[in-house]
Protein backbone atom coordinates (compact mmCIF):
# COMPACT_ATOMS: atom_id res chain seq x y z
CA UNK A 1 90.91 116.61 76.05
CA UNK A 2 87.81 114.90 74.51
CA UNK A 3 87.20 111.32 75.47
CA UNK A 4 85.84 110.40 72.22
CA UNK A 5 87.62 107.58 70.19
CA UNK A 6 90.46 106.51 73.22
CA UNK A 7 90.99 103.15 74.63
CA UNK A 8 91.42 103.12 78.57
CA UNK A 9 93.99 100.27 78.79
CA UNK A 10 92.92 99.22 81.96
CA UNK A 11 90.67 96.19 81.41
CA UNK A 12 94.31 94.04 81.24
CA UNK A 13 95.67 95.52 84.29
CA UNK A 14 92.38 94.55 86.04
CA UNK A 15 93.19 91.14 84.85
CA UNK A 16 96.45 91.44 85.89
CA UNK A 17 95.25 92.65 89.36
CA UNK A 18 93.13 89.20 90.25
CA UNK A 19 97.04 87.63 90.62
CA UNK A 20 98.62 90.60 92.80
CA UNK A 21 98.35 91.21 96.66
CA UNK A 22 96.93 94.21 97.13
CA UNK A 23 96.61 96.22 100.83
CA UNK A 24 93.88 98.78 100.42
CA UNK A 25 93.01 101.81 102.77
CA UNK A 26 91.64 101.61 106.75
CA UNK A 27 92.82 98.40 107.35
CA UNK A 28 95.88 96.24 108.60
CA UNK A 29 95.18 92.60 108.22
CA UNK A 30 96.35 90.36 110.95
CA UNK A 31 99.09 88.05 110.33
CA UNK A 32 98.72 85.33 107.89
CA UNK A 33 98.76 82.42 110.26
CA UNK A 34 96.04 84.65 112.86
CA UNK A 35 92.79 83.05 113.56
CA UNK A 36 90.22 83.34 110.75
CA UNK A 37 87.40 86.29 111.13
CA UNK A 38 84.60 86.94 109.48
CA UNK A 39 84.33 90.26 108.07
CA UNK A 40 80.37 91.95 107.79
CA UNK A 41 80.17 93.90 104.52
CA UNK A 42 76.64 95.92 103.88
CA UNK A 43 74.43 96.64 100.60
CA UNK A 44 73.00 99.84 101.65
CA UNK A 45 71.50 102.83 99.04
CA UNK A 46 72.55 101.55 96.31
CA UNK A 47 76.47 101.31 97.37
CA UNK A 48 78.45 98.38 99.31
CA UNK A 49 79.47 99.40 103.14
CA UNK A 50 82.59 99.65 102.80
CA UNK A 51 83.58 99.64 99.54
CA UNK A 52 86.81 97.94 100.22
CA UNK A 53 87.46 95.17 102.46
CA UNK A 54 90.73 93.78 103.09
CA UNK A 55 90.94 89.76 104.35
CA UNK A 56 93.32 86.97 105.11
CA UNK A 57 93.30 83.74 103.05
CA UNK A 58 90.55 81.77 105.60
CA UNK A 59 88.26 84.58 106.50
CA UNK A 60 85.08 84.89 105.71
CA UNK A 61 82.64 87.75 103.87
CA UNK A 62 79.18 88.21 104.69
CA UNK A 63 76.99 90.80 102.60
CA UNK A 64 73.93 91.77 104.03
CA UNK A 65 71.16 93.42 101.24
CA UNK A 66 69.67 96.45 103.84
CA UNK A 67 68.24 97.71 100.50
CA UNK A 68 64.20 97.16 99.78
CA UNK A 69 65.07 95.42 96.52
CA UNK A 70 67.62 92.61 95.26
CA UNK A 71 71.21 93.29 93.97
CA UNK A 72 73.28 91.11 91.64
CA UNK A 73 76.80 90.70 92.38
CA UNK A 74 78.87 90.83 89.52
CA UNK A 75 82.84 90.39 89.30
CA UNK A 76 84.64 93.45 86.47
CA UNK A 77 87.22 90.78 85.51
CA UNK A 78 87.82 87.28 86.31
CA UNK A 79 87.40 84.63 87.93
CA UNK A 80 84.43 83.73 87.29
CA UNK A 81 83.75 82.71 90.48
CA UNK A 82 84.40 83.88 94.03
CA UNK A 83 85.73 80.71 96.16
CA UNK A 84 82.77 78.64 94.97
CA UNK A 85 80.01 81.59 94.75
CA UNK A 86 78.61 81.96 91.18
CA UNK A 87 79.07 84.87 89.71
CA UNK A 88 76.52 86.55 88.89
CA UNK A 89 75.18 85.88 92.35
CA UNK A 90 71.69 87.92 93.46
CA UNK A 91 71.19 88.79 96.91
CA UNK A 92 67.50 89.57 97.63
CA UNK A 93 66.43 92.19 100.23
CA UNK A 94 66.92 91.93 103.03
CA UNK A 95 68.87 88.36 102.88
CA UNK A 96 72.52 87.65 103.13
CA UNK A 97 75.63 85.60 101.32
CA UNK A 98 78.60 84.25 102.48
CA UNK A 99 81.91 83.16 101.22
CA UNK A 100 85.19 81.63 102.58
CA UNK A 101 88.37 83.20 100.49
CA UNK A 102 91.48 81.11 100.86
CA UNK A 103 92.53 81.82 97.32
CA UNK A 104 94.94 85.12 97.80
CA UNK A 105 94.37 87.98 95.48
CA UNK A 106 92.04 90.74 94.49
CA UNK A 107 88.33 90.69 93.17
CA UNK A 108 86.68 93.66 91.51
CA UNK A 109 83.33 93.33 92.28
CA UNK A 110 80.34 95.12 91.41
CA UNK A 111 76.44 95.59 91.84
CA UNK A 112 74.10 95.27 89.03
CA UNK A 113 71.80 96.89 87.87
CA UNK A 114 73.03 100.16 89.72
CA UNK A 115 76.46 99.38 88.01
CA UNK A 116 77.70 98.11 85.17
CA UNK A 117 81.45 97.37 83.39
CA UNK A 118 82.78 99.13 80.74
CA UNK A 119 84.87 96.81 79.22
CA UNK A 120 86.44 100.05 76.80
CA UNK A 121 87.42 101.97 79.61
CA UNK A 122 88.14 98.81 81.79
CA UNK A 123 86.70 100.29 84.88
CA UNK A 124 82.95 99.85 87.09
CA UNK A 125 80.89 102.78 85.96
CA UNK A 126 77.89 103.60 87.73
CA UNK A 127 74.18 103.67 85.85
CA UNK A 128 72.62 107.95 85.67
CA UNK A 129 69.67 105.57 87.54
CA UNK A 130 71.84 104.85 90.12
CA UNK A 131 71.41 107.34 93.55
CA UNK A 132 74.65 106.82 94.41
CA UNK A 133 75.81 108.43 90.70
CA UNK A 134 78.47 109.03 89.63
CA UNK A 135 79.76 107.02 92.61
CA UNK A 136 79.75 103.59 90.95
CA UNK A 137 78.58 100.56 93.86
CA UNK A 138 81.77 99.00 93.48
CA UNK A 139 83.84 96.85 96.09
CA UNK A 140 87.47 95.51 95.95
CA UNK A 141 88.26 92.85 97.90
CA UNK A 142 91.48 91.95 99.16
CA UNK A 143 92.61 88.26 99.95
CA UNK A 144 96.03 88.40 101.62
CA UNK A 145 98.05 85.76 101.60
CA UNK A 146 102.26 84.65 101.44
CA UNK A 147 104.08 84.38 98.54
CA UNK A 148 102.45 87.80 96.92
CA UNK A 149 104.23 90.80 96.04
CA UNK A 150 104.70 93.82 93.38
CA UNK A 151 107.45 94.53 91.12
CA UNK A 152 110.50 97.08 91.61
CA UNK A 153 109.25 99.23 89.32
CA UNK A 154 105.89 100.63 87.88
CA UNK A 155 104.34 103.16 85.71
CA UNK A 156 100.87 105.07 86.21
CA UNK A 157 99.76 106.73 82.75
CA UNK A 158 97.62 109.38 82.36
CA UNK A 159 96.27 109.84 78.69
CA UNK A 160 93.66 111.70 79.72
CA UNK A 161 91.15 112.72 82.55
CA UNK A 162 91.97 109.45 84.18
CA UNK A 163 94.56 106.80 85.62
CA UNK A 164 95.86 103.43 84.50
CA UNK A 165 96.38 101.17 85.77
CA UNK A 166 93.13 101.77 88.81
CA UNK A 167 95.67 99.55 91.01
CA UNK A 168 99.62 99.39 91.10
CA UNK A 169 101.38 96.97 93.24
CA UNK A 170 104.95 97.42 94.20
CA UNK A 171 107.85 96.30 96.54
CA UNK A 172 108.82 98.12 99.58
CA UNK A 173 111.53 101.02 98.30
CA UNK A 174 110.05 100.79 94.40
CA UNK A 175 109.47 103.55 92.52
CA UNK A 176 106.42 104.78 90.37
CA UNK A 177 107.03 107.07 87.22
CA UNK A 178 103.72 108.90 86.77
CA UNK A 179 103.36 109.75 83.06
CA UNK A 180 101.30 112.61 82.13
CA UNK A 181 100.47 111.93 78.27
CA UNK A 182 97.75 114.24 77.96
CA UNK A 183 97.69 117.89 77.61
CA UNK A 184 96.27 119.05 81.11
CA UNK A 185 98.53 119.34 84.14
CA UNK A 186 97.77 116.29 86.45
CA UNK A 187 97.89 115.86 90.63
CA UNK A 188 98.41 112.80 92.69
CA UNK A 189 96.53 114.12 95.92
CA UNK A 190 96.36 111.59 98.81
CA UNK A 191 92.42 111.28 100.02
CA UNK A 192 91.23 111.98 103.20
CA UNK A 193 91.07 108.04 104.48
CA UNK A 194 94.21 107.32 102.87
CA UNK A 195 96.09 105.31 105.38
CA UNK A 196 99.40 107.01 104.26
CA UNK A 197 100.20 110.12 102.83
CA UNK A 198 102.05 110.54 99.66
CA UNK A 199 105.99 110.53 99.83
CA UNK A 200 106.07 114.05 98.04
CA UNK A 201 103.51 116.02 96.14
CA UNK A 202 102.84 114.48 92.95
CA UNK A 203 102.37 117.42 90.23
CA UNK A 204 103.08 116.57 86.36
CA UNK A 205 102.17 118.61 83.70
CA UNK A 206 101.39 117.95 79.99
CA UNK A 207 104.15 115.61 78.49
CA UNK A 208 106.01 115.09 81.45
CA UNK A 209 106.59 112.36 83.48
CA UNK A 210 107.45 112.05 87.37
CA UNK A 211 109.11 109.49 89.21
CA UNK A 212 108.09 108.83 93.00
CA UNK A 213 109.61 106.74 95.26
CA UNK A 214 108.22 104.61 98.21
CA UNK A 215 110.33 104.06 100.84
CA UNK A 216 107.80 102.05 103.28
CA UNK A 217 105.01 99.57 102.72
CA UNK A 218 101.50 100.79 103.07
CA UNK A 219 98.70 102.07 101.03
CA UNK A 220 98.28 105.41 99.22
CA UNK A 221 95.11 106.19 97.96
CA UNK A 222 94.88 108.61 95.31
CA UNK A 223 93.30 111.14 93.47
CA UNK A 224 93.58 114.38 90.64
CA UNK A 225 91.88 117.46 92.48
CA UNK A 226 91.50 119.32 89.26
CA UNK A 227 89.39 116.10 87.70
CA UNK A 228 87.79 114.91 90.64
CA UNK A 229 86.17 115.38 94.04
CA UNK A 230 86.24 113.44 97.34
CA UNK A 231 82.89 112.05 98.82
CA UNK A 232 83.09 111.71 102.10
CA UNK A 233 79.62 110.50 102.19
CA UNK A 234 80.57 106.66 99.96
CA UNK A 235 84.36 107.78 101.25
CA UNK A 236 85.68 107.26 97.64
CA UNK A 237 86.57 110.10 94.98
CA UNK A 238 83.99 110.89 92.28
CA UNK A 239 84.48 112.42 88.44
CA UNK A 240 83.69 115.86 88.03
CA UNK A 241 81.13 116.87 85.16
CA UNK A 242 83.70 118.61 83.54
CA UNK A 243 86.12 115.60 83.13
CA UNK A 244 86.32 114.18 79.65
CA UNK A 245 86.13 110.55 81.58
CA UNK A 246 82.99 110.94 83.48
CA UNK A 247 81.96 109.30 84.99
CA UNK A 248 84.96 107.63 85.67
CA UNK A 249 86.82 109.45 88.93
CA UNK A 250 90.25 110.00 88.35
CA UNK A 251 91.86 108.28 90.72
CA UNK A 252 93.63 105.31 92.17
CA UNK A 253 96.04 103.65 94.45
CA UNK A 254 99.55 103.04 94.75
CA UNK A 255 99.96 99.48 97.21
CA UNK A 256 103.27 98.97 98.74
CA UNK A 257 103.74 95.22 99.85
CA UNK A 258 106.07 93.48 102.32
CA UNK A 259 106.39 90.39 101.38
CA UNK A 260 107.15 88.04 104.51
């Protein structure tokens, strides 16, 4: 369907997101009460290395600029700041900045001026400039901390080539309707890195709805193989030309917590 003149409603569920715990793919934090790390994050071609990283309240995040010029770290929703780093914060080549995170939650961050965010769509969308295009240099970091948790319950929309919410958080044994308000059939396709496979194939055509169940905590990364593609070099999905939300990939992920 043609992009022109809809709303992605996904700027309040990024919002939304900055108060959730979120788990994301390729990693299993330590225990809350483990000793503190820090974690080594890299600016490299345009793109952060990885693009998520996934931390205990404590811990510390380093990024490191391997690129020949100077990025500015921007965050796609609030806060404002990161644990006491300014937002917008610019990292020169070469040079590096560090942060303690004992605030739990999750932070949307992105790097200007390779990306920018689209506050219609709600979503990091990288620059045509960008080498990395239409990958956008986008990093989610994950604070994880007690007391956080999803709901029973949750809904994934699609009203077009796209997701929304980007994130949902759940309980252990919740369920996820995925609602298919557009006219194109629409796939839930676990990537390649994705920690844990899908419970069941996830196929919805126009109109329909489908309701999923998760049965055990983990992380299920996402994405429609009709409107999208998987990178393996930035190791995140990327929009095909042909979908009416490019560049924005279709895709997502589906976060089952365990709330100690």
């Amino acid at each position: 369907m043609a992009y022109a003149g809809r709303r992605i409603g996904i700027a309040a569920a990024l919002v939304a997101l900055l108060g959730a715990l979120v788990a994301l793919p390729g990693r299993t934090p330590a225990a809350y009460g483990a000793a503190h790390k820090t974690v080594q994050t890299t600016i490299h071609g345009g793109v952060f290395v990885p693009p998520v990283v996934v931390v205990n309240a404590g811990d510390t995040i380093t990024w490191r600029n391997a690129d020949s010029r100077s990025h500015t770290i921007r965050a796609a929703a609030a806060p404002a700041t990161v644990e006491g780093l300014a937002l917008p914060a610019s990292i020169a080549a070469g040079t590096r900045a560090s942060v303690t995170l004992t605030r739990a939650g999750v932070y949307d961050l992105y790097g200007a001026p390779d990306a920018s965010f689209d506050a219609k769509r709600g979503r990091v969308v990288a620059q045509k400039s960008a080498a990395a295009y239409p990958v956008p240099m986008e990093q989610v970091v994950v604070v994880m901390g007690p007391g956080f948790g999803g709901n029973a319950s949750a809904t994934v929309t699609s009203p077009g080539d796209f997701f929304t919410p980007y994130v949902t958080v759940i309980r252990q044994g919740g369920t996820v309707t995925f609602r298919n308000t557009d006219q194109d059939q629409h796939l839930a396709v676990s990537t390649p890195n994705s920690p844990n496979p899908f419970p069941q194939a996830v196929v919805v055509q126009g109109g329909k709805s489908m309701a999923v169940r998760f049965p055990s905590p983990g992380v299920f990364e996402y994405y429609c193989s009709i409107h999208a593609t998987y990178s393996a070099a930035y190791q995140q999905p990327a929009a095909m030309k042909t979908a009416d939300a490019y560049p924005v990939a279709m895709a997502g992920f589906i976060v089952v917590t365990s709330v100690p």
